[in-house]
C-alpha atoms as a PDB file:
ATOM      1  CA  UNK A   1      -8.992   4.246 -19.521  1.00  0.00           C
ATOM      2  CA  UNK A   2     -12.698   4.458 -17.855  1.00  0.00           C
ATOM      3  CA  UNK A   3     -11.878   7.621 -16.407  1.00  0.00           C
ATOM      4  CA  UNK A   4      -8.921   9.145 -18.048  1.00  0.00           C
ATOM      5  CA  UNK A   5     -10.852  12.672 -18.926  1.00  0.00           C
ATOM      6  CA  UNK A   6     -11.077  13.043 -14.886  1.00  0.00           C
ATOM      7  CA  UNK A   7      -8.397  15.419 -12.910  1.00  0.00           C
ATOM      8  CA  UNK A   8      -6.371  13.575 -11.023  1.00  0.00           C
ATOM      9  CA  UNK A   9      -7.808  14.317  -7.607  1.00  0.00           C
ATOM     10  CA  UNK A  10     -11.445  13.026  -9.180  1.00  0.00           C
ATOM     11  CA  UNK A  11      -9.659   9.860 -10.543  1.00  0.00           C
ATOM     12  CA  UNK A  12      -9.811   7.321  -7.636  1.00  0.00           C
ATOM     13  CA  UNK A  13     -13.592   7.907  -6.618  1.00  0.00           C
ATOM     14  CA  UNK A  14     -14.574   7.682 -10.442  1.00  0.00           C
ATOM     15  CA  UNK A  15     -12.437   4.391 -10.832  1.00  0.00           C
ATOM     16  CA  UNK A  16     -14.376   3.287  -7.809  1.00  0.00           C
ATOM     17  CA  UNK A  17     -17.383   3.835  -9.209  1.00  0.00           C
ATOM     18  CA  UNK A  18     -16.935   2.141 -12.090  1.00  0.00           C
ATOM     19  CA  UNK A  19     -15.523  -1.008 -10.646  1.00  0.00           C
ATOM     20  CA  UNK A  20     -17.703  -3.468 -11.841  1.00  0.00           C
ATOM     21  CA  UNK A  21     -16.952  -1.800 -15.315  1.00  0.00           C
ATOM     22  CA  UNK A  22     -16.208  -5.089 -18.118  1.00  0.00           C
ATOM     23  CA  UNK A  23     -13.497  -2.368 -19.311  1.00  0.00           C
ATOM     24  CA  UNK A  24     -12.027  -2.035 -16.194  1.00  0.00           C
ATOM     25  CA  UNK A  25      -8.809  -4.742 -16.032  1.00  0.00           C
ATOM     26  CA  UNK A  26      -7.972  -7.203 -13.324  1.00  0.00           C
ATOM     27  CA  UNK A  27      -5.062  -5.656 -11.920  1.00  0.00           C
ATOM     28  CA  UNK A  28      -6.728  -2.186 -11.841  1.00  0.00           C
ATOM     29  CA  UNK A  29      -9.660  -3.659 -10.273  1.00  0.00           C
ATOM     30  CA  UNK A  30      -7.450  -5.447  -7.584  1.00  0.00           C
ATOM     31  CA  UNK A  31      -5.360  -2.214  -6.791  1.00  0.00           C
ATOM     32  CA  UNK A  32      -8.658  -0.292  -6.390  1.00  0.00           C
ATOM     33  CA  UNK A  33     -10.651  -2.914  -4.504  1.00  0.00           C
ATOM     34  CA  UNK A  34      -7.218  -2.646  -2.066  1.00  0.00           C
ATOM     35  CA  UNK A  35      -7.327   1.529  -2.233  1.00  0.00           C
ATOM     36  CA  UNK A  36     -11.374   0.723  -0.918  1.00  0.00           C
ATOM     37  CA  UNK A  37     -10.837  -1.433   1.573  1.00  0.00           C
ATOM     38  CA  UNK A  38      -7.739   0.974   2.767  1.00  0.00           C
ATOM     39  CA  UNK A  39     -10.054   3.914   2.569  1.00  0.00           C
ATOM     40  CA  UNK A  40     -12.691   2.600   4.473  1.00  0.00           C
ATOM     41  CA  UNK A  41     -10.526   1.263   7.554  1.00  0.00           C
ATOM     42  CA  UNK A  42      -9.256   4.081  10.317  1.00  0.00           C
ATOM     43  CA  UNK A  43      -6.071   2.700  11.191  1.00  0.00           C
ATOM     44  CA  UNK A  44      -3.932   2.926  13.999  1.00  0.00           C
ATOM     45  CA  UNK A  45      -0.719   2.404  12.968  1.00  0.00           C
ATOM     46  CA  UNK A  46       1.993   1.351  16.008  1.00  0.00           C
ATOM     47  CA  UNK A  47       5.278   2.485  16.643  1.00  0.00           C
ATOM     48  CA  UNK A  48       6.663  -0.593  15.158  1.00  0.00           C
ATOM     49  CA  UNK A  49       5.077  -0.584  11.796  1.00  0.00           C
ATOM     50  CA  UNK A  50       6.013   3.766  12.049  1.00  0.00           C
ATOM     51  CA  UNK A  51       9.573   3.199  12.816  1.00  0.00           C
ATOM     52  CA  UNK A  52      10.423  -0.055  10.448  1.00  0.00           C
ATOM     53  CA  UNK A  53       8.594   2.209   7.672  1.00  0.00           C
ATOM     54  CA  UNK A  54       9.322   5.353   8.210  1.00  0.00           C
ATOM     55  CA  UNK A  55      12.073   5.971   5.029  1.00  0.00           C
ATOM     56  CA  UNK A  56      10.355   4.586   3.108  1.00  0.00           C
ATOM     57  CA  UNK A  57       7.391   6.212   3.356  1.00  0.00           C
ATOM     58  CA  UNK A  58       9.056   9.307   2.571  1.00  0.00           C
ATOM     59  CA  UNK A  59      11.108   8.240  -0.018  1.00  0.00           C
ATOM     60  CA  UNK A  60       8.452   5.832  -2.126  1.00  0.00           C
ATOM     61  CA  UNK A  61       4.843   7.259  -1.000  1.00  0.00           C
ATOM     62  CA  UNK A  62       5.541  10.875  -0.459  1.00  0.00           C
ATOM     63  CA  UNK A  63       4.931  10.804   3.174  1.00  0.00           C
ATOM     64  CA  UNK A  64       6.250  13.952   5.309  1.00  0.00           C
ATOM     65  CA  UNK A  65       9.015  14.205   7.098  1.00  0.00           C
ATOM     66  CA  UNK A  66       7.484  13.534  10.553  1.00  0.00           C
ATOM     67  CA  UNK A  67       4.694  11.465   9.590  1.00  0.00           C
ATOM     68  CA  UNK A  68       5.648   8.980  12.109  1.00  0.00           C
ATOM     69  CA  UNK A  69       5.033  10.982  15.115  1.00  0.00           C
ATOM     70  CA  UNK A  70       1.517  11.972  13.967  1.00  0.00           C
ATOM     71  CA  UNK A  71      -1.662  10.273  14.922  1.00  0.00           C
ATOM     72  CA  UNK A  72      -3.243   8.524  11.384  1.00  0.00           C
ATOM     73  CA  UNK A  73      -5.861  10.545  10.834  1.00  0.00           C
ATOM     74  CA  UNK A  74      -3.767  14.157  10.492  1.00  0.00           C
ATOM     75  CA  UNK A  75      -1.172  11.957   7.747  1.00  0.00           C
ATOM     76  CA  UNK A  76      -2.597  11.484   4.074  1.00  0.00           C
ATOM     77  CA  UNK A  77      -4.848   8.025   4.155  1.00  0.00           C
ATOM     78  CA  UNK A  78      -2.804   7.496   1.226  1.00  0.00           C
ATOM     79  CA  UNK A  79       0.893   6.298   2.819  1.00  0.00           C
ATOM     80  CA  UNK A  80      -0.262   2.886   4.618  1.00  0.00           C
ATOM     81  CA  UNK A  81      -2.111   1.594   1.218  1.00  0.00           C
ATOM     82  CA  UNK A  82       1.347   2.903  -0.968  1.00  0.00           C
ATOM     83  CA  UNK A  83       3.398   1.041   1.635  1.00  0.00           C
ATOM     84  CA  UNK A  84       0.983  -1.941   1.015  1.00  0.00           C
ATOM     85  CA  UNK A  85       0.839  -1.968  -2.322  1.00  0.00           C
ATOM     86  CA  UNK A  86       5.061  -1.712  -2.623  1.00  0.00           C
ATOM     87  CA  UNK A  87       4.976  -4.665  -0.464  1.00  0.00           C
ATOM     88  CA  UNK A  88       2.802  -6.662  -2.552  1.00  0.00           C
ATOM     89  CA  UNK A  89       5.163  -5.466  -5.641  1.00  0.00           C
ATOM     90  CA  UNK A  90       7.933  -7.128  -3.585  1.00  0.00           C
ATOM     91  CA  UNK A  91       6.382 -10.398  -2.634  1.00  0.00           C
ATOM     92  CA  UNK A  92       5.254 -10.871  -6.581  1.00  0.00           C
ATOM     93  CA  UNK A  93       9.108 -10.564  -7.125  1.00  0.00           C
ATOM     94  CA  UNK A  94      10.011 -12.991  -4.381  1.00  0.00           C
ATOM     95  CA  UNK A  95       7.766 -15.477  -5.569  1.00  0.00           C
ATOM     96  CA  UNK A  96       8.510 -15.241  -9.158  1.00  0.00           C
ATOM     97  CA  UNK A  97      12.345 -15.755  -8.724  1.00  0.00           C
ATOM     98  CA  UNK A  98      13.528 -19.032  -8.561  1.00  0.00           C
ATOM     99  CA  UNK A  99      15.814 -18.675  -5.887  1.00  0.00           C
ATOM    100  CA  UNK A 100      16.787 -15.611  -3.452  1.00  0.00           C
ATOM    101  CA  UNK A 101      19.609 -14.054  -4.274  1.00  0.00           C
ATOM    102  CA  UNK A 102      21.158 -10.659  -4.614  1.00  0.00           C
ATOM    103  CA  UNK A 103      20.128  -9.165  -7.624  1.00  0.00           C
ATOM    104  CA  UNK A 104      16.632 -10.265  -6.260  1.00  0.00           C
ATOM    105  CA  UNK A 105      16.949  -8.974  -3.160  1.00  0.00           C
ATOM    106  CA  UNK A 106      18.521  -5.350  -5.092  1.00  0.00           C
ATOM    107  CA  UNK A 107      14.862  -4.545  -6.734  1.00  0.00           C
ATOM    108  CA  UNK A 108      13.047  -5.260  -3.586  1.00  0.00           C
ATOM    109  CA  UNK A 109      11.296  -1.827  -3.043  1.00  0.00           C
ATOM    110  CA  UNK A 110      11.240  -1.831   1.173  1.00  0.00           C
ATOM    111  CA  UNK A 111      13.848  -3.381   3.591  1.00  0.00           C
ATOM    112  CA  UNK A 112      13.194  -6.153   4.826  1.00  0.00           C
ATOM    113  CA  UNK A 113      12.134  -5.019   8.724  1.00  0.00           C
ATOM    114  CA  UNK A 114       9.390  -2.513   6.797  1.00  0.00           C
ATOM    115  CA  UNK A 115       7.959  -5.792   5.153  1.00  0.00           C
ATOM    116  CA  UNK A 116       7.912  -7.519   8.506  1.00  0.00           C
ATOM    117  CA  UNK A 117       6.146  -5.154  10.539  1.00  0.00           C
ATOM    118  CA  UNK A 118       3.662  -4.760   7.600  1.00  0.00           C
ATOM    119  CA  UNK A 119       3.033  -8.596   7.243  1.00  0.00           C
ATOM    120  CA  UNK A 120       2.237  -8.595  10.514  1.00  0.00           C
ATOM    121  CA  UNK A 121       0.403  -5.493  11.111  1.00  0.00           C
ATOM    122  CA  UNK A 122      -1.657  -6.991   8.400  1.00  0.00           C
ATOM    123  CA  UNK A 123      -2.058 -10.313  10.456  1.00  0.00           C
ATOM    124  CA  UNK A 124      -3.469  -8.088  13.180  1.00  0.00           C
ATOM    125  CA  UNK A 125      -6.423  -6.485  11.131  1.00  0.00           C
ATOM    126  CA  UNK A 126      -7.408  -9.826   9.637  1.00  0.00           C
ATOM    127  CA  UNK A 127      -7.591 -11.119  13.035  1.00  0.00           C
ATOM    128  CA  UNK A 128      -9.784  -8.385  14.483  1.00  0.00           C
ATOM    129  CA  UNK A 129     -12.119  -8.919  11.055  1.00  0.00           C
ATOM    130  CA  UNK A 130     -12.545 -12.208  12.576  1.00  0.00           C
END
């Protein structure tokens, strides 16, 4: 790893830095461009997205317990691009399984409204790129 000697808090910024590293793989390079463009952004998260996501966001990226009723900027950057990334995990499942069906539906990481509101708070920040 390019920058497996580096603490853990030190990790991200040095993976960053080497990102156009040849040792650097795809998929690390994907979920660190993602982490960049995430880090860059101030979001403002809506009550939808905060109330469809809110378990999970405890239970899969550490968030606190009220970390829905804060404004974005006092909660770790770190919870909207873990959500993210769990529902890109998911989709990659969906789309590799031939057909829907429990078991599929069993290793899904968030529940289904969570996905939703992320899809299409997603939607939103393409359109304002735009």
């Amino acid at each position: 790893n390019i920058c497996a000697e580096k603490a853990n808090s030190d990790r991200i910024g040095c993976l960053m830095d080497h990102m156009k590293d040849s040792r650097m793989s795809q998929p690390c390079f994907h979920a660190i461009s993602t982490l960049f463009y995430f880090f860059r952004k101030d979001f403002s998260l809506d009550t939808e997205l905060y109330s469809a996501c809110a378990l999970p966001a405890q239970k899969l990226c550490k968030a606190p317990k009220e970390w829905q009723d804060k404004t974005w900027s006092e909660v770790s950057p770190q919870i909207f691009p873990c959500l993210y990334q769990h529902y890109n995990d998911d989709r990659y499942k969906l789309d590799q399984a031939e057909e829907f069906d429990t078991k599929v539906k069993g290793q899904l990481s968030l529940p289904r409204a969570c996905s939703v509101q992320i899809h299409r708070f997603m939607r939103i920040e393409a359109m304002d790129v735009n």
